[in-house]
C-alpha atoms as a PDB file:
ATOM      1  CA  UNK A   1       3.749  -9.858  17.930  1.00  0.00           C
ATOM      2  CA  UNK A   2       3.632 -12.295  14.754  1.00  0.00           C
ATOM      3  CA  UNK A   3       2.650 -11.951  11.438  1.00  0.00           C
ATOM      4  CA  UNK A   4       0.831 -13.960   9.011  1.00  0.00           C
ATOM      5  CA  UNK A   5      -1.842 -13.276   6.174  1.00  0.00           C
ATOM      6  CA  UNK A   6      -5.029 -11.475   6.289  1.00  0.00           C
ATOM      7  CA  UNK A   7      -8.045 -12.836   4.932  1.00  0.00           C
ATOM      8  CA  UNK A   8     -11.941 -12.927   4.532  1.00  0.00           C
ATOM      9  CA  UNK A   9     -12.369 -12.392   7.862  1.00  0.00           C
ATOM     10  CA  UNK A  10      -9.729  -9.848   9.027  1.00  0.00           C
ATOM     11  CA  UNK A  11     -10.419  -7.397   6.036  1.00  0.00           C
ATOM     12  CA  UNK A  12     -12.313  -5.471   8.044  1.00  0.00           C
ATOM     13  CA  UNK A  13      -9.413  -4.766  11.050  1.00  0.00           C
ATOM     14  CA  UNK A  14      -7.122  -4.710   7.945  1.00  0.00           C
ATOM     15  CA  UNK A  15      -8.600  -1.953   6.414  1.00  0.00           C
ATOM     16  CA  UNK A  16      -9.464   0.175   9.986  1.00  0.00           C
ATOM     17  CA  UNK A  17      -5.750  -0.010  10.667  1.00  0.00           C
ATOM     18  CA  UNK A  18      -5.172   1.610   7.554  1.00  0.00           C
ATOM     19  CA  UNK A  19      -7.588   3.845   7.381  1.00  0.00           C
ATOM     20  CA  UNK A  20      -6.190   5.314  10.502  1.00  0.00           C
ATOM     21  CA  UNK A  21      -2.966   5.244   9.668  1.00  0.00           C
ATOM     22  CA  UNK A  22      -3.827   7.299   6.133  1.00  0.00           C
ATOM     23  CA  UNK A  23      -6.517   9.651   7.475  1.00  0.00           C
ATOM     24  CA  UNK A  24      -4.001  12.820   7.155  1.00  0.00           C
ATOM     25  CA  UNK A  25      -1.675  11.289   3.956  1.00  0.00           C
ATOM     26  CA  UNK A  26      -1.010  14.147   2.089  1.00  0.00           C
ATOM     27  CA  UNK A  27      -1.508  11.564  -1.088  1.00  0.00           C
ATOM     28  CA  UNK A  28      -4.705  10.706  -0.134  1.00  0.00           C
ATOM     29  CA  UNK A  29      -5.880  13.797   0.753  1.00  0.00           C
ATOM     30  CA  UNK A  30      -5.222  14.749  -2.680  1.00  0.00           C
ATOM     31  CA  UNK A  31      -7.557  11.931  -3.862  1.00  0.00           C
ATOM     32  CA  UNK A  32     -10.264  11.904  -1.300  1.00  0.00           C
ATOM     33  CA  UNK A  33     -10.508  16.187  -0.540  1.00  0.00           C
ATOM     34  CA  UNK A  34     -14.367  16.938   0.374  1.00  0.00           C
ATOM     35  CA  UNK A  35     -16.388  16.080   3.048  1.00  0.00           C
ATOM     36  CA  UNK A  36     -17.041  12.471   4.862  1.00  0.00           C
ATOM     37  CA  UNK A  37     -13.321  11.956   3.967  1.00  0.00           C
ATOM     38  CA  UNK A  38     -12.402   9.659   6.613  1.00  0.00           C
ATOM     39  CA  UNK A  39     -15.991   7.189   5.923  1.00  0.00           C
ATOM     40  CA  UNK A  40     -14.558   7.562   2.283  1.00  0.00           C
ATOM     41  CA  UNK A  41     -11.240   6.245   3.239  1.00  0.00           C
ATOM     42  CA  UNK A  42     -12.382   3.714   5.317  1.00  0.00           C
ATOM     43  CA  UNK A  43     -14.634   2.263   1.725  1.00  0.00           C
ATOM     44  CA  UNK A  44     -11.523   2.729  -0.171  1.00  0.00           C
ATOM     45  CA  UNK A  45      -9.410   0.470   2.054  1.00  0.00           C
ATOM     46  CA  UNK A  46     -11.755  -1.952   2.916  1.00  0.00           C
ATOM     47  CA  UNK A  47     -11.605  -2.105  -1.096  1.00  0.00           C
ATOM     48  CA  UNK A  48      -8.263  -2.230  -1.214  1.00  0.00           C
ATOM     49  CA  UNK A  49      -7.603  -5.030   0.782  1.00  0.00           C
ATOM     50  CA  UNK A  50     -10.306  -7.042  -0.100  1.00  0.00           C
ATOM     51  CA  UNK A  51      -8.828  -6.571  -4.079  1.00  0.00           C
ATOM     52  CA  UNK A  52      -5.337  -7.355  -2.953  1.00  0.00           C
ATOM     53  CA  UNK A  53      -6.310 -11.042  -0.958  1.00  0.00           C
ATOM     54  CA  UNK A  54      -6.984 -12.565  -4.425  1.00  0.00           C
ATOM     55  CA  UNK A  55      -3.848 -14.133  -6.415  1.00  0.00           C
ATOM     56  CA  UNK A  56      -2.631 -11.393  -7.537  1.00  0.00           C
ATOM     57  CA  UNK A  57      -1.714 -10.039  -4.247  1.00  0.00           C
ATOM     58  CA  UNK A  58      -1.401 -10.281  -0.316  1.00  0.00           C
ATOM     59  CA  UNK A  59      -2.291  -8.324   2.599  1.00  0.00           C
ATOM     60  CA  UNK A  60       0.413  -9.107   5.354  1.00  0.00           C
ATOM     61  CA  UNK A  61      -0.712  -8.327   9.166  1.00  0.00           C
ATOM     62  CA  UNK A  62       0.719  -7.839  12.378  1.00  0.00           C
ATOM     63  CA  UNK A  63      -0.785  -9.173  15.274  1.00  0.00           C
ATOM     64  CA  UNK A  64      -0.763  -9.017  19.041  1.00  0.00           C
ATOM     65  CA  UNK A  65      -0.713 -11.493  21.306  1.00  0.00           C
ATOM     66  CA  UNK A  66      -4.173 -10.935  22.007  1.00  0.00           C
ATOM     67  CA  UNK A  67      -5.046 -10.891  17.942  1.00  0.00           C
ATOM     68  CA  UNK A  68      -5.485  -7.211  18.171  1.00  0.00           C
ATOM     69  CA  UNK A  69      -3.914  -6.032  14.561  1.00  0.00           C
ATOM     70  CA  UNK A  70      -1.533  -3.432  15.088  1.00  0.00           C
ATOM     71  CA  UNK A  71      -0.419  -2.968  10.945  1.00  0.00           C
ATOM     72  CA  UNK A  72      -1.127  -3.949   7.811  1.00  0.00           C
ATOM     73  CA  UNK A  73       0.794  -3.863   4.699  1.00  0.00           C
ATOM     74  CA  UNK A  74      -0.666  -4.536   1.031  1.00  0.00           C
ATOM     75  CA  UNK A  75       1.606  -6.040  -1.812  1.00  0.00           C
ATOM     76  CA  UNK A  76       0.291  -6.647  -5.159  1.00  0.00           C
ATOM     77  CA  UNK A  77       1.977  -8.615  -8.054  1.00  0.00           C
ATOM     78  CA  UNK A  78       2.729  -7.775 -11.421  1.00  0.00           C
ATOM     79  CA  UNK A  79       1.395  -8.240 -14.008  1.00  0.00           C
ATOM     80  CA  UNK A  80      -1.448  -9.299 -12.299  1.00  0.00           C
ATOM     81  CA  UNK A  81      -2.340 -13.210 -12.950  1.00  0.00           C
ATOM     82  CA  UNK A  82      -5.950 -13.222 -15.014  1.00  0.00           C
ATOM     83  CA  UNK A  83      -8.563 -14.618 -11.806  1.00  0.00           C
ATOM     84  CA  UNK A  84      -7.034 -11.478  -9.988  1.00  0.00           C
ATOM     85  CA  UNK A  85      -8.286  -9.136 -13.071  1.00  0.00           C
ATOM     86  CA  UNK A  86     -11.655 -11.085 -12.608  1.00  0.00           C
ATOM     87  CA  UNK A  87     -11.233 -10.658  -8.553  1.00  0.00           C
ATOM     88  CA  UNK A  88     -10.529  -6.895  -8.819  1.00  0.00           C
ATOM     89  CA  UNK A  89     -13.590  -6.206 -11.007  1.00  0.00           C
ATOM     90  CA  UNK A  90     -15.462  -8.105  -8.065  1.00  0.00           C
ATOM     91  CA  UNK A  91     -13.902  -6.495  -5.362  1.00  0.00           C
ATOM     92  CA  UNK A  92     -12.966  -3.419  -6.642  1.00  0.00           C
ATOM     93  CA  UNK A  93     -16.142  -1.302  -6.943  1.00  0.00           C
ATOM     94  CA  UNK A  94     -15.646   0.251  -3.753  1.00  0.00           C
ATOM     95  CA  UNK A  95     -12.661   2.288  -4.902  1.00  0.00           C
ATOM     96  CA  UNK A  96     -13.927   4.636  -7.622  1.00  0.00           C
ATOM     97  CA  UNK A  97     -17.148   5.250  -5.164  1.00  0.00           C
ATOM     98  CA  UNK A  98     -14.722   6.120  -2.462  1.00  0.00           C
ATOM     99  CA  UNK A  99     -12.823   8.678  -4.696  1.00  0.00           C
ATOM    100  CA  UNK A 100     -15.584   9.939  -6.726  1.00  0.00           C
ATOM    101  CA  UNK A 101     -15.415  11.401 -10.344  1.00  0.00           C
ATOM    102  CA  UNK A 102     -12.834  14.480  -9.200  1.00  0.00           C
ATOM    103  CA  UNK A 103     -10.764  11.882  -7.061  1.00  0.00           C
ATOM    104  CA  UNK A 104     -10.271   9.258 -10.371  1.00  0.00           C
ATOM    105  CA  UNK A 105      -9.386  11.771 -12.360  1.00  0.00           C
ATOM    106  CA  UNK A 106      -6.636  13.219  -9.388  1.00  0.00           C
ATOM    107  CA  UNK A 107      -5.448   9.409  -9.812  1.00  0.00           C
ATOM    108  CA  UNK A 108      -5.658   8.927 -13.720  1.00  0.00           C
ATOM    109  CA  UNK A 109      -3.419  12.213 -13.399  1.00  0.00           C
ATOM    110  CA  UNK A 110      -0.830  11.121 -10.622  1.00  0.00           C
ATOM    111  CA  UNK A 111      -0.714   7.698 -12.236  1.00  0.00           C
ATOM    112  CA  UNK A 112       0.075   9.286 -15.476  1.00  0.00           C
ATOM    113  CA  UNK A 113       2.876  11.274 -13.733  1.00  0.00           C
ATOM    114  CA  UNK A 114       4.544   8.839 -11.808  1.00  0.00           C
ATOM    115  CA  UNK A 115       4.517   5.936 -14.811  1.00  0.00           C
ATOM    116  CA  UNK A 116       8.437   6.937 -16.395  1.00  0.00           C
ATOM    117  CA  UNK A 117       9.197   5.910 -12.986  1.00  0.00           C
ATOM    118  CA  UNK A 118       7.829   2.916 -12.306  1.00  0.00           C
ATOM    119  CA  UNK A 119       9.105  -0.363 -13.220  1.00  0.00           C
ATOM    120  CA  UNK A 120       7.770  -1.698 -16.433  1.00  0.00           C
ATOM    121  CA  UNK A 121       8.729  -5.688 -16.529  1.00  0.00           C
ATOM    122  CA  UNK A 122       7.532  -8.497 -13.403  1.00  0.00           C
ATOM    123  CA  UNK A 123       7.448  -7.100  -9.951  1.00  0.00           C
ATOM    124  CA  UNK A 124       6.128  -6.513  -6.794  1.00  0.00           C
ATOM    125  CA  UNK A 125       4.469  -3.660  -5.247  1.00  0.00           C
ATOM    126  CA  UNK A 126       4.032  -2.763  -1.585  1.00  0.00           C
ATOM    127  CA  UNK A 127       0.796  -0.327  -2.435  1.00  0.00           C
ATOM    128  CA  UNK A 128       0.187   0.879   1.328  1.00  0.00           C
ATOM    129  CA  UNK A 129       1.475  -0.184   4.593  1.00  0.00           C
ATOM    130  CA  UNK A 130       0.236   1.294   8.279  1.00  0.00           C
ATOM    131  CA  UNK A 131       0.472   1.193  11.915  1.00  0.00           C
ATOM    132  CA  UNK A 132      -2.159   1.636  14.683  1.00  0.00           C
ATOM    133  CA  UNK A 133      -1.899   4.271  17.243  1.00  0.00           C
ATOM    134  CA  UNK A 134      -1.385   0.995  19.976  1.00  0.00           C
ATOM    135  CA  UNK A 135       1.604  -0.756  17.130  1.00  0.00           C
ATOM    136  CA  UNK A 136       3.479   2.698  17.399  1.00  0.00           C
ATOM    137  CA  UNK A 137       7.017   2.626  18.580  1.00  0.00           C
ATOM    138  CA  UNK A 138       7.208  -0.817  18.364  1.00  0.00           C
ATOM    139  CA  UNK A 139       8.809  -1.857  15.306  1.00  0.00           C
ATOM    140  CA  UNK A 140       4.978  -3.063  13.692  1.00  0.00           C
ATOM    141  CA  UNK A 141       5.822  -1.348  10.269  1.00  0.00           C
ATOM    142  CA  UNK A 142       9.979  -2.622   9.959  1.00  0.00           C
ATOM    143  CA  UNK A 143       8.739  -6.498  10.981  1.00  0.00           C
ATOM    144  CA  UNK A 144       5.982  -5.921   8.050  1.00  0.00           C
ATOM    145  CA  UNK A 145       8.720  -5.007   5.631  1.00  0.00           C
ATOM    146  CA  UNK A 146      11.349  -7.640   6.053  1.00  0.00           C
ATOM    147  CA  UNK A 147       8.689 -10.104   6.434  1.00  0.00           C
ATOM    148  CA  UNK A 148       7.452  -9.673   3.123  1.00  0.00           C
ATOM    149  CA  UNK A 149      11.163  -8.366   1.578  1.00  0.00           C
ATOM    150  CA  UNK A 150      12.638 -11.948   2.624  1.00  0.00           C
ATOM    151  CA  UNK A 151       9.701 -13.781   0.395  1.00  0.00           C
ATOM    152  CA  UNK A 152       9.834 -12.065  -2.248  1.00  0.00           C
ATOM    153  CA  UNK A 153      14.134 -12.051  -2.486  1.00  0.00           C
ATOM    154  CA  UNK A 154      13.685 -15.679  -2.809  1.00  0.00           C
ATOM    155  CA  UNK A 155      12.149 -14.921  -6.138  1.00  0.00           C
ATOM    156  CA  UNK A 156      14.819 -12.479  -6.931  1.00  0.00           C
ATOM    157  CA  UNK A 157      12.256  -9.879  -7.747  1.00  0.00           C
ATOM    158  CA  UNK A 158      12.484  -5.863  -7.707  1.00  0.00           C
ATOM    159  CA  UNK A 159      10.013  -4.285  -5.614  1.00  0.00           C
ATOM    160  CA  UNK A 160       8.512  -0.455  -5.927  1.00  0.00           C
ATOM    161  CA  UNK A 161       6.176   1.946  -3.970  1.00  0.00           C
ATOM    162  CA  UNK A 162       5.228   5.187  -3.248  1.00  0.00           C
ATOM    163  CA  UNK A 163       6.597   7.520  -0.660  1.00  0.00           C
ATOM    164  CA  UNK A 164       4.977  10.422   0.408  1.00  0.00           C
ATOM    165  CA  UNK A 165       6.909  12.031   2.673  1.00  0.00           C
ATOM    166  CA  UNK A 166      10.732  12.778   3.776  1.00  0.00           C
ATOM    167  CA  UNK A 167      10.276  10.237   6.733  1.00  0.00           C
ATOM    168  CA  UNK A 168       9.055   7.890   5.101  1.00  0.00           C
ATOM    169  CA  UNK A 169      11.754   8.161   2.667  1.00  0.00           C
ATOM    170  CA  UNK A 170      14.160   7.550   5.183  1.00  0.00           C
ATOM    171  CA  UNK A 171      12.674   4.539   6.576  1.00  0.00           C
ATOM    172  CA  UNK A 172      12.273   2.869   3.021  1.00  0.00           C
ATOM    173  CA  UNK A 173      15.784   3.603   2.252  1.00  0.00           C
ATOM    174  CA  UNK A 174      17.222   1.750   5.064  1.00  0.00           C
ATOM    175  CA  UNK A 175      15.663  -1.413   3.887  1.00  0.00           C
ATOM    176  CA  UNK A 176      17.236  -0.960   0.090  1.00  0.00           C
ATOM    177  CA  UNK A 177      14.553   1.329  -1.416  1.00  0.00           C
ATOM    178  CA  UNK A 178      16.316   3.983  -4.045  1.00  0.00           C
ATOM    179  CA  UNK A 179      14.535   6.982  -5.430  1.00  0.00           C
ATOM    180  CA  UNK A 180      13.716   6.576  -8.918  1.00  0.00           C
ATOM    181  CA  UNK A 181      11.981   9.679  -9.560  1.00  0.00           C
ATOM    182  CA  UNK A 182       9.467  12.718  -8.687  1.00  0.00           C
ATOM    183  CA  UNK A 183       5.471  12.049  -8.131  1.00  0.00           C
ATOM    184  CA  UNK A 184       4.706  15.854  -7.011  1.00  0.00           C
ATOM    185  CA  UNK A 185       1.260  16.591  -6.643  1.00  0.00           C
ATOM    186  CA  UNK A 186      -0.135  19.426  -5.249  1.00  0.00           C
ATOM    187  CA  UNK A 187      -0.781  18.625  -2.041  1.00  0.00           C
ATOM    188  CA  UNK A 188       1.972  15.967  -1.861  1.00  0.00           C
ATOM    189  CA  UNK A 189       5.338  17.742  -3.437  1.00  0.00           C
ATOM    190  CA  UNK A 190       7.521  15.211  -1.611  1.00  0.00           C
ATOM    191  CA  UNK A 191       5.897  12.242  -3.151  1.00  0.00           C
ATOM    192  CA  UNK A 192       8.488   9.968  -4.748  1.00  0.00           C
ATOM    193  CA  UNK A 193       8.975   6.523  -6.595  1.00  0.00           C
ATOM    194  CA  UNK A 194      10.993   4.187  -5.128  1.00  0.00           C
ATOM    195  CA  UNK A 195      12.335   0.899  -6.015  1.00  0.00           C
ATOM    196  CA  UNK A 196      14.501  -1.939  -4.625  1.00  0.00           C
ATOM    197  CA  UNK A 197      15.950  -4.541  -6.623  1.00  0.00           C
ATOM    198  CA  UNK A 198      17.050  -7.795  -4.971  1.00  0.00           C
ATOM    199  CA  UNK A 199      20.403  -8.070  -3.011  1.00  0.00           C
ATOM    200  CA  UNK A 200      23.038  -9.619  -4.837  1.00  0.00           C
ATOM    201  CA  UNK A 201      24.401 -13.160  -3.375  1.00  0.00           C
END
């Protein structure tokens, strides 16, 4: 297994291995509930990681030997340089369509909740990271993270995300990540900020 960078043409495995690894989020059944869900996902990804290759972002993969992706993980930069504004008004149609009008407003509303707890100067955030069925057990999503972790310490910048879930939790904490405050929705009461700042030394 190895990583390196997605681009143009590995979107499209970037955003299946997602997909499947976010097809029963609790988050994102929030935002996507209704019929065709998973086709709906799959446009909202694809979106996703087509937004985040521009420069004000990067979509980190894990590959087998044979090329097969086995995870993905999506960072994004803030605040976002101005060409990846331009990019994500290019590339980012897809999203809103995905979600529809009742899904934006379930995001204007979580976004609104979880803002006291995100960090407010220049950062980093890792917006979704998954694992295929085959990457399982294998340490895909833990090489994704200290990949990217040991770039961006170089620039001695603090990092947040989302967590949905206690296990998740867990494995975020071991690599720095603190809580730094409630997202509850609904569907999701475990949801949580998190955020790491860069190790001292």
């Amino acid at each position: 297994m190895h990583i390196e960078p997605a681009t143009e043409a590995t979107a499209r495995g970037a955003a299946d291995v997602l997909t499947e690894a976010f097809v029963d989020d609790p988050v994102y059944g929030y935002l996507l509930e209704g019929a065709d869900r998973r086709r709906r996902l799959d446009r909202f990804f694809l979106g996703v990681v087509r937004t985040a290759l521009g420069p004000g972002g990067v979509v980190d993969l894990a590959l087998d030997e044979d090329r097969t992706v086995l995870g993905a993980a999506v960072w994004s930069r803030h605040p976002a340089p101005p060409a990846a504004r331009l990019r994500n008004l290019r590339e980012g149609w897809r999203m809103p369509l995905a979600l529809r009008p009742r899904g934006v407003v379930h995001l204007r509303t979580y976004l609104r909740r979880t803002a006291p707890y995100r960090t407010p100067g220049p950062h980093w955030s890792l917006d979704d990271i998954g694992v295929s069925a085959a990457g399982r057990g294998r340490g895909v999503g833990g090489a994704l993270i200290r990949h990217r972790l040991a770039l961006i310490d170089e620039q001695r910048a603090i990092v947040d995300l989302d967590s949905t879930t206690r296990g998740s939790r867990r494995l975020y904490a071991r690599y720095g990540f603190r809580v730094a405050g409630p997202a509850g929705t609904e569907a999701a009461p475990e949801a949580t900020i998190m955020v790491r700042t860069p190790p001292e030394g």
